[in-house]
C-alpha atoms as a PDB file:
ATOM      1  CA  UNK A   1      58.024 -15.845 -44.077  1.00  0.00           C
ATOM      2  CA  UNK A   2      57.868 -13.741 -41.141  1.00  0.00           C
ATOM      3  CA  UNK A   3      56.416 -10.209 -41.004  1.00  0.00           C
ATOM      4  CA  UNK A   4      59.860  -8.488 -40.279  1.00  0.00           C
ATOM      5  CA  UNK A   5      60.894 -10.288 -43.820  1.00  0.00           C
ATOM      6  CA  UNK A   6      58.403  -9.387 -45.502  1.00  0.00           C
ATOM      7  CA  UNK A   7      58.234  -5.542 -44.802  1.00  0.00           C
ATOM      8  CA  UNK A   8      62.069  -5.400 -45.113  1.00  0.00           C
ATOM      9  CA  UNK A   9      61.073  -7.184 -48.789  1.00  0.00           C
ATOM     10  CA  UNK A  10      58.733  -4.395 -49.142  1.00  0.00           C
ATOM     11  CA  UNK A  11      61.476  -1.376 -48.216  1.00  0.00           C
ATOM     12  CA  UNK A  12      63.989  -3.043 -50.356  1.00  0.00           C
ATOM     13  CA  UNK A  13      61.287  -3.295 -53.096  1.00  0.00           C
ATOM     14  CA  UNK A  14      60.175   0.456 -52.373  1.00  0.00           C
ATOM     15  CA  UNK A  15      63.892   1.599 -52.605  1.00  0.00           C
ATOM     16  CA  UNK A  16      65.069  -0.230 -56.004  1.00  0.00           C
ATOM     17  CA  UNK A  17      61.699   1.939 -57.132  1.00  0.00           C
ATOM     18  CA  UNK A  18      63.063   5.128 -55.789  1.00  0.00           C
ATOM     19  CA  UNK A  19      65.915   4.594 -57.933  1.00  0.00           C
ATOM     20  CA  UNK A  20      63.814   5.487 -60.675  1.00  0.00           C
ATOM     21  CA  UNK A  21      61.411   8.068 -59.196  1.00  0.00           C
ATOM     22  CA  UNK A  22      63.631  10.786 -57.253  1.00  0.00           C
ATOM     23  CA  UNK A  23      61.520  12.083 -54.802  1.00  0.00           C
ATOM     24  CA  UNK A  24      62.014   8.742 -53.181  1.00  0.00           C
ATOM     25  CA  UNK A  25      65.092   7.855 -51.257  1.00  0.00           C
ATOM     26  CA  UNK A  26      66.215   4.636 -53.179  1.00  0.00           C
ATOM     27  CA  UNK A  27      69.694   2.765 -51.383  1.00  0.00           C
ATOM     28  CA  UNK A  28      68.266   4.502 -48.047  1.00  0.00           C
ATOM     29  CA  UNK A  29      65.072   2.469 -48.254  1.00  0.00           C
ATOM     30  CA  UNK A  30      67.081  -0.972 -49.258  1.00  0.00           C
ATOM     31  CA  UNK A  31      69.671  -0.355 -46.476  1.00  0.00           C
ATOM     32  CA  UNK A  32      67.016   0.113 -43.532  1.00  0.00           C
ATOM     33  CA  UNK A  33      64.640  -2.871 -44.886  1.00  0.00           C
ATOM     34  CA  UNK A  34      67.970  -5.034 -44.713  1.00  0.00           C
ATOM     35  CA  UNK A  35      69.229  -3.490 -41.313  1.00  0.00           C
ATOM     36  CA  UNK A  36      65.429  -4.111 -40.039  1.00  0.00           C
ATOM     37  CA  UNK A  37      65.930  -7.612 -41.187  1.00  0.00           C
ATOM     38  CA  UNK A  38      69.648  -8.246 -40.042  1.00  0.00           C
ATOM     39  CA  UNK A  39      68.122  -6.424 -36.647  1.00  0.00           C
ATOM     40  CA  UNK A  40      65.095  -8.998 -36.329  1.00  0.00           C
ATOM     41  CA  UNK A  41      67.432 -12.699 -37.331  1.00  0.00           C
ATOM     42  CA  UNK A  42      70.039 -11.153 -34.755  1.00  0.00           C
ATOM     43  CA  UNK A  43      72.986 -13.199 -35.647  1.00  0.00           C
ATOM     44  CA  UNK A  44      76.322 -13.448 -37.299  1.00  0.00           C
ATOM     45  CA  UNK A  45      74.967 -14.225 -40.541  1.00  0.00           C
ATOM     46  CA  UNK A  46      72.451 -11.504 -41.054  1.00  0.00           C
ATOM     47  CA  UNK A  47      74.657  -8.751 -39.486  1.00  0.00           C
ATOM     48  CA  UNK A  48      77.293  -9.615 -42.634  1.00  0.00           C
ATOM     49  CA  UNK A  49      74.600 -10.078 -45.380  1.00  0.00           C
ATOM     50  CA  UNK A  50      73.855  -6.479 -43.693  1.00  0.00           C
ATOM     51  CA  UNK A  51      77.708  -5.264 -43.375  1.00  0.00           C
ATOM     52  CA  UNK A  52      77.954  -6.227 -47.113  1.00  0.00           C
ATOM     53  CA  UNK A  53      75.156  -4.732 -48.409  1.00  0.00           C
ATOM     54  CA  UNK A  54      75.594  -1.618 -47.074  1.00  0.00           C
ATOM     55  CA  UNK A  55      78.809  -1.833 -48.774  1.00  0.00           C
ATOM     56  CA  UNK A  56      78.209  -2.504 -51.816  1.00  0.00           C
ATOM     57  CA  UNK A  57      75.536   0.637 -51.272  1.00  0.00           C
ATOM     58  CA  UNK A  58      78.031   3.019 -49.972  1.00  0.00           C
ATOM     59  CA  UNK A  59      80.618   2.052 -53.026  1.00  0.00           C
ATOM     60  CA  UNK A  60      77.358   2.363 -55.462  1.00  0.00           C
ATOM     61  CA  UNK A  61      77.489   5.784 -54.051  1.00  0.00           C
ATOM     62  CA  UNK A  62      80.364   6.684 -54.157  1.00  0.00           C
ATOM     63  CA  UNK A  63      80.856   5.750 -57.891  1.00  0.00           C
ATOM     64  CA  UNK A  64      77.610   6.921 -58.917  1.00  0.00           C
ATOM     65  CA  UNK A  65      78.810  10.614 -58.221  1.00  0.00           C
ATOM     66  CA  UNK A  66      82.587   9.960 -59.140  1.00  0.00           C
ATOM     67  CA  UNK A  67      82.278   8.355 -62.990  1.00  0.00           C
ATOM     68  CA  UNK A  68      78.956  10.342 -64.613  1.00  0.00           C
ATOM     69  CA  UNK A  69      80.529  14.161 -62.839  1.00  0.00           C
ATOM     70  CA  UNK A  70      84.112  12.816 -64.238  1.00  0.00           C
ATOM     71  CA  UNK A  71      82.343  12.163 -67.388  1.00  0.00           C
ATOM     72  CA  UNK A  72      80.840  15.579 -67.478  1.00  0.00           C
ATOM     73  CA  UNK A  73      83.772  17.597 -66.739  1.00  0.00           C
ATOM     74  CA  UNK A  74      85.321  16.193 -69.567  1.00  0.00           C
ATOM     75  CA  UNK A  75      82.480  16.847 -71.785  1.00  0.00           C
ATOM     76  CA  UNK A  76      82.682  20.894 -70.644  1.00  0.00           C
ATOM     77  CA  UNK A  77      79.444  20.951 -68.701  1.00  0.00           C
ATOM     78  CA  UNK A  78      79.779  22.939 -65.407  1.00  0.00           C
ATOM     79  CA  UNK A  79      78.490  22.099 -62.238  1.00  0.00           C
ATOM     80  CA  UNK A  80      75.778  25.294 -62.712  1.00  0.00           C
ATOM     81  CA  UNK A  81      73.896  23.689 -65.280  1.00  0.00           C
ATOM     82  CA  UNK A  82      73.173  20.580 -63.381  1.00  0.00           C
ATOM     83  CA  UNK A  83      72.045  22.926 -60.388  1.00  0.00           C
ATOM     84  CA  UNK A  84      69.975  25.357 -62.977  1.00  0.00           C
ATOM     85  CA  UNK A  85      68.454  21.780 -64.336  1.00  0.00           C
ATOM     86  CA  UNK A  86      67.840  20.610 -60.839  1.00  0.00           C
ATOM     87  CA  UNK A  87      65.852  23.546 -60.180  1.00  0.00           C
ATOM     88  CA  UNK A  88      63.656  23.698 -63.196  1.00  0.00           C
ATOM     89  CA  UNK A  89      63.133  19.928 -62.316  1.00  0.00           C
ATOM     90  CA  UNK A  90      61.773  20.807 -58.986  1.00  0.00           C
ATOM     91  CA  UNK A  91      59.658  23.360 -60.722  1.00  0.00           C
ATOM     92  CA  UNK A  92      58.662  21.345 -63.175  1.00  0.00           C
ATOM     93  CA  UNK A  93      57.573  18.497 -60.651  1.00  0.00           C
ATOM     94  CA  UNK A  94      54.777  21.217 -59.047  1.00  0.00           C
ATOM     95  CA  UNK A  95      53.479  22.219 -62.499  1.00  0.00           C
ATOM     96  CA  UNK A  96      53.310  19.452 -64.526  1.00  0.00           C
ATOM     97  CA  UNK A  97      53.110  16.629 -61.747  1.00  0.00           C
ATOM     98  CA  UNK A  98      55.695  13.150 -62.431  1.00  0.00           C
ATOM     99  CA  UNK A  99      56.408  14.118 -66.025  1.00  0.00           C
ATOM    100  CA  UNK A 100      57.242  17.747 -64.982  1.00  0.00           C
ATOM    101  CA  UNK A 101      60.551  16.324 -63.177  1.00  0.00           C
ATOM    102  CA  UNK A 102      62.518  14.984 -65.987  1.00  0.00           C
ATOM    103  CA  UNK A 103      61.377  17.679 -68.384  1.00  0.00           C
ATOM    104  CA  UNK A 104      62.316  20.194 -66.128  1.00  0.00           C
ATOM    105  CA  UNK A 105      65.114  19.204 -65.909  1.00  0.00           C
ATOM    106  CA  UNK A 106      65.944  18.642 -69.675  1.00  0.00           C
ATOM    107  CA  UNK A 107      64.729  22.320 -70.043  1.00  0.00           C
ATOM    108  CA  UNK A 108      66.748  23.741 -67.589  1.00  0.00           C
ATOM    109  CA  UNK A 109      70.010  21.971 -68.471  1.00  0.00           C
ATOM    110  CA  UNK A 110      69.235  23.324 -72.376  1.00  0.00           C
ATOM    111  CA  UNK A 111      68.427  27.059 -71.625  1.00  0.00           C
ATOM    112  CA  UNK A 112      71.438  27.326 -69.035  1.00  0.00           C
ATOM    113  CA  UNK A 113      73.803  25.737 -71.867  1.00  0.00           C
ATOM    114  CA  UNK A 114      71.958  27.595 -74.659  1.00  0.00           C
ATOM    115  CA  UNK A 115      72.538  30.863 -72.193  1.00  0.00           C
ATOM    116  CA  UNK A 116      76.006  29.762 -71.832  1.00  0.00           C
ATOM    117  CA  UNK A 117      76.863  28.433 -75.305  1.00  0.00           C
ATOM    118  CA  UNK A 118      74.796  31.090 -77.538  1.00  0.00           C
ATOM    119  CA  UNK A 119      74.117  28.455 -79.654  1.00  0.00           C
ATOM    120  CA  UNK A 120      71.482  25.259 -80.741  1.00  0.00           C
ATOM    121  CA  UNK A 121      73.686  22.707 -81.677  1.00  0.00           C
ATOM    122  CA  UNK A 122      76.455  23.479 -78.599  1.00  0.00           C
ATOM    123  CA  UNK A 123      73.837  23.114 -75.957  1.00  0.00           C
ATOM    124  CA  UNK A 124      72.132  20.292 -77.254  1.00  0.00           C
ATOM    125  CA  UNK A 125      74.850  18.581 -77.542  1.00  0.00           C
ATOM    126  CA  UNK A 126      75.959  19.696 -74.120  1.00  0.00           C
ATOM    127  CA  UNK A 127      72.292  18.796 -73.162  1.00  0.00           C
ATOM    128  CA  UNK A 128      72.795  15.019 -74.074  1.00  0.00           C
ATOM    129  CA  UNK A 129      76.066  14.723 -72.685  1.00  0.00           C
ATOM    130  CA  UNK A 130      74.012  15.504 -69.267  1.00  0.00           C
ATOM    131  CA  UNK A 131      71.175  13.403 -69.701  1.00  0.00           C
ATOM    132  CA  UNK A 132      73.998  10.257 -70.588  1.00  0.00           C
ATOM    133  CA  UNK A 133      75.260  11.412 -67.210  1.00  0.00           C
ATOM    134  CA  UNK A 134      72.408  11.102 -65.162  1.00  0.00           C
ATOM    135  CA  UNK A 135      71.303   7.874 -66.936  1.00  0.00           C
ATOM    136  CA  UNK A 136      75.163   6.671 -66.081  1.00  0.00           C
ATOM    137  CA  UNK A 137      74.357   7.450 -62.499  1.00  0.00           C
ATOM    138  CA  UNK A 138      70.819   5.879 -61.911  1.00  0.00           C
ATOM    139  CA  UNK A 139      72.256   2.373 -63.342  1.00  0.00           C
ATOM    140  CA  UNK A 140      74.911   2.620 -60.967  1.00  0.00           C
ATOM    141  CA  UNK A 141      72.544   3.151 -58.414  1.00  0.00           C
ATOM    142  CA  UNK A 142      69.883   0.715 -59.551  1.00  0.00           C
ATOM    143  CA  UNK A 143      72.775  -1.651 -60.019  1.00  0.00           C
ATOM    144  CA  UNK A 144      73.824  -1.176 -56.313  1.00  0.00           C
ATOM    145  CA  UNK A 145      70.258  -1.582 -55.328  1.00  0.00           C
ATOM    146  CA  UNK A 146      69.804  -4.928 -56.829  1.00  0.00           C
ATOM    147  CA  UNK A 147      73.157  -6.681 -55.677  1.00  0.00           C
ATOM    148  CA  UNK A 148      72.431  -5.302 -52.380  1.00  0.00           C
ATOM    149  CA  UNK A 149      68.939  -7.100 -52.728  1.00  0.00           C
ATOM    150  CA  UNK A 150      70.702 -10.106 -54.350  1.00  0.00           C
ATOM    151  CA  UNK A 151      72.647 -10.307 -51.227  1.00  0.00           C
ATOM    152  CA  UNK A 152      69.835  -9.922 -48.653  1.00  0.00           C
ATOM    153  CA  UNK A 153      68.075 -12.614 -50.831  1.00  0.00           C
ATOM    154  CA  UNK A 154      71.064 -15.177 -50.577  1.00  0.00           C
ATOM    155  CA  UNK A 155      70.961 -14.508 -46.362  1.00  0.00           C
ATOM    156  CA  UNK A 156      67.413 -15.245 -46.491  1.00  0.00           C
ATOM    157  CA  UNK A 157      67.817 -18.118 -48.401  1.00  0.00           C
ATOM    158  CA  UNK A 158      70.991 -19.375 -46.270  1.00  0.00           C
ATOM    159  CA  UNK A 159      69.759 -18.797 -42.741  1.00  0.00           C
END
């Protein structure tokens, strides 16, 4: 295994994990460690594992954002709350470092629909039907991730 493999096994690696912790730029990372590769083996082969993968990246994308925000319009949940929640997450992440992030936002999605709703039951329930959401959307995303990597794998294997 060459170097140039390896550290684009490494990025890819790095990326599927920044699926799952945010402050890290997931698909990014697995797109550049397969473009680094694709770059390095320099032939027709690894430029289409690399055209396909960034496909199949750029439709994970795409998708992540279009079914889970479909999915909350139709649950009633306006685009504010996610932003209110985003911003309590951010908050969150500075005073209660890695765990502050998710229950940020949590919090923030419940008092803006609690502040919205006027009641318990409304914004939880308009609390879960966010956190279903963004669950939706990071298995899109981790799904994207892997078939990308599944891909890269197969050119490594092939060539």
């Amino acid at each position: 295994m060459s170097t140039v493999t390896f550290l684009a096994a490494v990025l890819i690696a790095f990326g599927i994990l920044g699926v799952i912790v945010p402050v890290i730029p997931g698909l990014l990372l697995v797109a550049v460690g397969i473009g680094l590769w694709s770059a390095q083996e320099s032939s027709v082969a690894g430029w289409t594992v690399f055209g396909v993968s960034v496909a199949v990246l750029v439709l994970g994308t795409v998708v992540k954002y279009a079914l889970p925000g479909r999915r909350l319009r139709e649950s009633g949940v306006p685009w504010i709350t996610l932003a209110f929640g985003g911003l309590l997450a951010v908050i969150g992440f500075f005073v209660v470092p890695v765990l502050g992030l998710p229950l940020g936002f949590v919090l923030g999605i419940y008092l803006a629909e609690l502040l919205r709703l006027g009641n318990h039951p409304q914004a939880w329930s308009s609390t879960l039907a966010a956190l279903r959401a963004v669950g939706l959307s990071m298995l899109i995303e981790l799904a994207a991730g892997m078939i990308a990597a599944a891909v890269w794998v197969a050119g490594v294997l092939l060539t």
